[in-house]
Protein backbone atom coordinates (compact mmCIF):
# COMPACT_ATOMS: atom_id res chain seq x y z
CA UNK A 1 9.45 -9.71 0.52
CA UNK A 2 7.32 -9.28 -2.81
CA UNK A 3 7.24 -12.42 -4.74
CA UNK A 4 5.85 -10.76 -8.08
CA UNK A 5 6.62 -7.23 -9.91
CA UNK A 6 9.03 -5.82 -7.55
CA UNK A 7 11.99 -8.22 -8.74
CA UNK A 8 10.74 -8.59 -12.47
CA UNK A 9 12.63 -6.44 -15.16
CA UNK A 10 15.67 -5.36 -12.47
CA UNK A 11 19.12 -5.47 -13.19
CA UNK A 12 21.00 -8.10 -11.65
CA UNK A 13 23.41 -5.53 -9.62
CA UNK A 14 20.69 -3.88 -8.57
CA UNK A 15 18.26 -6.87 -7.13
CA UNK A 16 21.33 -8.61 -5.48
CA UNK A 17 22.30 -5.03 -3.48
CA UNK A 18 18.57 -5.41 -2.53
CA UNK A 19 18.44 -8.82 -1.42
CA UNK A 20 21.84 -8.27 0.66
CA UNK A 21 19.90 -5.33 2.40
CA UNK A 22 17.12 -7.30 3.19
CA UNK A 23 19.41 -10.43 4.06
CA UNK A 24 21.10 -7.41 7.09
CA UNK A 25 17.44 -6.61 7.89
CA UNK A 26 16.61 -10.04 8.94
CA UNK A 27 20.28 -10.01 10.92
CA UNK A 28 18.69 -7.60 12.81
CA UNK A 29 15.26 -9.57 14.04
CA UNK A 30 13.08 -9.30 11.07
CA UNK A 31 10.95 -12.16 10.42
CA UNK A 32 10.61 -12.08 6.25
CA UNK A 33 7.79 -13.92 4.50
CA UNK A 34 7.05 -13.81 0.89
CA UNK A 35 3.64 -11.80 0.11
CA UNK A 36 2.40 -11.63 -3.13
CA UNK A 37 1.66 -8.10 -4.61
CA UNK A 38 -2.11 -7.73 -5.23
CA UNK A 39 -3.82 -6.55 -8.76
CA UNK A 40 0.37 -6.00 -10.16
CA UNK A 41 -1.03 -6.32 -13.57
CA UNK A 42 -2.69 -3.53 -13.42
CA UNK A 43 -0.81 -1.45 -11.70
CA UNK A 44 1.19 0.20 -15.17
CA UNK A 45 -2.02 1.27 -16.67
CA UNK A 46 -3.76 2.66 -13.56
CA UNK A 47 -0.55 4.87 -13.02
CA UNK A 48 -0.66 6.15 -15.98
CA UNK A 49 -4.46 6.55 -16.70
CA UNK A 50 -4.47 8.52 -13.52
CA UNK A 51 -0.98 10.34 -13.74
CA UNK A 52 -1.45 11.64 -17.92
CA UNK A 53 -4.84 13.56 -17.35
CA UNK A 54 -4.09 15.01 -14.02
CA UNK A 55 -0.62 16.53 -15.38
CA UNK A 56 -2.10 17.70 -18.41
CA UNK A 57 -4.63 19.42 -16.45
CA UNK A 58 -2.23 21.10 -14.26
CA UNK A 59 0.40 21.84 -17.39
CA UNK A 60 -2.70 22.61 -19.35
CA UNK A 61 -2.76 26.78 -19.76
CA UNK A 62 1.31 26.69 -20.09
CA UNK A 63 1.10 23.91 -22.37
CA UNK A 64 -0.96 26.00 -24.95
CA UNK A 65 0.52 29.28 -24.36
CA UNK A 66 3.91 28.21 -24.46
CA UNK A 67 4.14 25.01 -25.58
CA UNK A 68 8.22 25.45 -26.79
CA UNK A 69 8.94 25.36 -22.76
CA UNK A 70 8.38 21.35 -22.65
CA UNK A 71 10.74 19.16 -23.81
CA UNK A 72 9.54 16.66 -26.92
CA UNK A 73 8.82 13.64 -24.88
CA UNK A 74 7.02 15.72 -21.65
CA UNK A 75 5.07 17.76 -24.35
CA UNK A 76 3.95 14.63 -25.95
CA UNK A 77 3.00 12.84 -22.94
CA UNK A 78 1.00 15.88 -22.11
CA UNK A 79 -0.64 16.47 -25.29
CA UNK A 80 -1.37 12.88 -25.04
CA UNK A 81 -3.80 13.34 -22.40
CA UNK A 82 -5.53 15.56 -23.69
CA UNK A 83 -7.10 12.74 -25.72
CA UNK A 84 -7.67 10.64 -23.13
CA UNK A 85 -11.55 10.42 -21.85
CA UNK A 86 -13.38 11.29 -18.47
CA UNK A 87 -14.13 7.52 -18.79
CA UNK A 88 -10.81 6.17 -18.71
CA UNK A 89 -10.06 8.58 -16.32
CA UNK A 90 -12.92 7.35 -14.07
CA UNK A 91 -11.94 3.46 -14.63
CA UNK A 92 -8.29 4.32 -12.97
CA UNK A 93 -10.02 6.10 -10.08
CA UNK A 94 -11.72 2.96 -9.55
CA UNK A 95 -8.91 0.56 -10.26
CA UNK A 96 -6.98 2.67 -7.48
CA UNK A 97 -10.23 2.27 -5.04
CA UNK A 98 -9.65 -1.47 -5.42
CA UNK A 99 -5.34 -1.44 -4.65
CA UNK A 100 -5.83 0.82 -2.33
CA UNK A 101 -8.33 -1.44 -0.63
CA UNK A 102 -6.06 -4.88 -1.54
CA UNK A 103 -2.72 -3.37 0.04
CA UNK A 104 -4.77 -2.22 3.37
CA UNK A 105 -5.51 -6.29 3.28
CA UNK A 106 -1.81 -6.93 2.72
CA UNK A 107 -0.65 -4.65 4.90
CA UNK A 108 -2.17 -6.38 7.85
CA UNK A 109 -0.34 -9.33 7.91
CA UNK A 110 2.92 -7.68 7.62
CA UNK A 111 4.54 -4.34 8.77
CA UNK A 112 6.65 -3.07 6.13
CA UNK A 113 7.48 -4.69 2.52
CA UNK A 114 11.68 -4.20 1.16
CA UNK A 115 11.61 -3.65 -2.53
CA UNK A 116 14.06 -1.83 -4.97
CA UNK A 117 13.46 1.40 -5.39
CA UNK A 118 14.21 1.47 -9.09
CA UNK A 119 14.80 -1.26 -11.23
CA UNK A 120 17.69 -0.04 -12.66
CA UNK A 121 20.75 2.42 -11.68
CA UNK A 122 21.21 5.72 -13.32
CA UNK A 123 21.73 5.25 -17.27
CA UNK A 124 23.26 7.72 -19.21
CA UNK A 125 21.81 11.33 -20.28
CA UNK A 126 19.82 10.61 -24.06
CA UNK A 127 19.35 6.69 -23.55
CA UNK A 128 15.70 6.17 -24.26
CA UNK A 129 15.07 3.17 -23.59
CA UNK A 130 16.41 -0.13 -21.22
CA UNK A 131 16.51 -4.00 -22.88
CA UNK A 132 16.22 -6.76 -20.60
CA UNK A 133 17.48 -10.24 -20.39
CA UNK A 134 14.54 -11.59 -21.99
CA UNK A 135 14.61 -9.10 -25.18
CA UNK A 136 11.96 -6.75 -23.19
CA UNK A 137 12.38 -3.50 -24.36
CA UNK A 138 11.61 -0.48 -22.18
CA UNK A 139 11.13 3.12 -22.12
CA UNK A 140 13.36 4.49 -19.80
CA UNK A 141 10.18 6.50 -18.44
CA UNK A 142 8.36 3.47 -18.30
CA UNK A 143 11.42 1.49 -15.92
CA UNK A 144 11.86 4.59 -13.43
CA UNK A 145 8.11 5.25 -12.46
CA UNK A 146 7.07 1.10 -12.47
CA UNK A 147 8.54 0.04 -8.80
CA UNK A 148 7.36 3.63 -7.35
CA UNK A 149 3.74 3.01 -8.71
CA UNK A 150 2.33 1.24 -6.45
CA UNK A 151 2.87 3.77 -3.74
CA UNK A 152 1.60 6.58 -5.90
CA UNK A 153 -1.39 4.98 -6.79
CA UNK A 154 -2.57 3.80 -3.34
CA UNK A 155 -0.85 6.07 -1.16
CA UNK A 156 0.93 3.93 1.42
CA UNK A 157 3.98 5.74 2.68
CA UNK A 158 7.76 4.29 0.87
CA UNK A 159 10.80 5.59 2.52
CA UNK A 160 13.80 5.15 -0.18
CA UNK A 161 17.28 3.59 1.94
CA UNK A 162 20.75 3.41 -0.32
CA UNK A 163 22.20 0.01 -0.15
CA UNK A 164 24.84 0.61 -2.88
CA UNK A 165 26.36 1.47 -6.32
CA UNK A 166 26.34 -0.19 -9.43
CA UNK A 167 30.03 -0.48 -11.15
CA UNK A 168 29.48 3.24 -12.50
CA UNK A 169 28.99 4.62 -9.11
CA UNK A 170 25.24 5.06 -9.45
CA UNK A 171 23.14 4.81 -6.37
CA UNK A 172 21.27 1.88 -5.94
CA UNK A 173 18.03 2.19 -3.23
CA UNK A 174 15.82 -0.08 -1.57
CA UNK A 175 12.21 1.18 -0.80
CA UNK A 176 10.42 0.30 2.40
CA UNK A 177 6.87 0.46 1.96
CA UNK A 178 4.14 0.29 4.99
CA UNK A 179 0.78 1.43 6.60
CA UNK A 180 -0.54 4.57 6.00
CA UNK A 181 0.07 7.24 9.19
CA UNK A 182 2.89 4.51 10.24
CA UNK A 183 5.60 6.33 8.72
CA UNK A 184 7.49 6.09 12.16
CA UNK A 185 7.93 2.01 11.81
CA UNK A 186 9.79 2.70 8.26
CA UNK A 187 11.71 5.40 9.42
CA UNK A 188 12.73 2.91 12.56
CA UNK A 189 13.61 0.55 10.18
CA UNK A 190 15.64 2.33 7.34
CA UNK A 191 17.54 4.05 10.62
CA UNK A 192 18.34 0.87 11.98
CA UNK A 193 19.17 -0.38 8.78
CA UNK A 194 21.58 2.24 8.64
CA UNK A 195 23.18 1.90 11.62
CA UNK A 196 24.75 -2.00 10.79
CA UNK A 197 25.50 -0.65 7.38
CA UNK A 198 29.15 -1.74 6.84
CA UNK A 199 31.97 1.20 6.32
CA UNK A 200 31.96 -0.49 2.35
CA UNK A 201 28.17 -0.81 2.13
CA UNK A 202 27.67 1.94 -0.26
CA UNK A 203 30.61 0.22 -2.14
CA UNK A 204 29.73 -0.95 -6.11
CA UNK A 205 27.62 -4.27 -6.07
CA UNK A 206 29.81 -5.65 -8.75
């Protein structure tokens, strides 16, 4: 169980459908111990200083010949990084050499971490951005790609289990996140997961 960024900035529905989850996996034999998340601070700015010039290299002949295909925020985003340098660019490749590195420690001492998938349920089509408890305000970009990061960046398998709904009927997930090529010991343990599920488990939260 993370003790830092996994459970910072989520909605209260969707941390406590987490923690029940979690609560079921230990029900089933699993020994949980809090680890703390290594280089989390970092872990924004390396996503996107690696994620921004890679899609505007990919995007980048459409993106000039036909620019009117991108929506406002994606085309901005991509025209952003254009500006970006080889430096930066380089800096985030090492920054990832480093996680990658720190979560092959981590990932030692335990065999799979339980984290929400997202921080937040579905919000509805045009909101832009999410406000938390503490007067935080986030882009709604920003919220959806901040729990999944960590996995991007360092490329340690996640497997993505629903554990319920949030009074709208959104989905809520919980990721399962483990060591690379031992994809089998998450799948074993989002299937077993599954299996106690109660008939009401996918049930709102709240």
């Amino acid at each position: 169980m993370p003790r830092n960024h996994y459970f910072e900035h989520v909605d209260p529905v969707v941390e406590a459908a987490v923690r029940t989850a979690i609560d079921r996996l230990a029900d089933l034999g699993a020994r949980l111990v809090e680890v703390e998340i290594p280089m989390a601070r970092y872990v924004q700015a390396v996503q996107w200083g690696l994620m921004v010039p890679e899609a505007t290299a990919y995007h980048e002949r459409t993106l000039r010949a036909a620019p009117d295909l991108y929506g406002a925020d994606v085309r901005a985003l991509l025209e952003a990084g254009e500006l970006m340098s080889a430096g930066d660019y380089l800096r985030a490749q090492r920054a990832r050499t480093l996680m990658r590195e720190s979560w092959s420690r981590l990932l030692a001492e335990v065999d799979a971490i339980a984290a929400p998938a997202v921080p937040v349920a579905a919000v509805p089509a045009g909101q832009e951005t999410v406000t938390w408890p503490d007067g935080t305000v986030e882009s709604v970009s920003d919220a959806y790609v901040r729990l999944s990061a960590p996995a991007n960046i360092t490329g340690v398998p996640a497997l993505s289990v629903p554990v319920g709904h949030d009074a709208e009927g959104m989905p809520i997930g919980m990721q399962l996140l483990g060591r690379p090529l031992a994809e089998d010991l998450l799948l074993r343990v989002g299937h077993a997961y599954e299996l106690i599920r109660p008939a009401h488990g996918l049930a709102p939260v709240a």
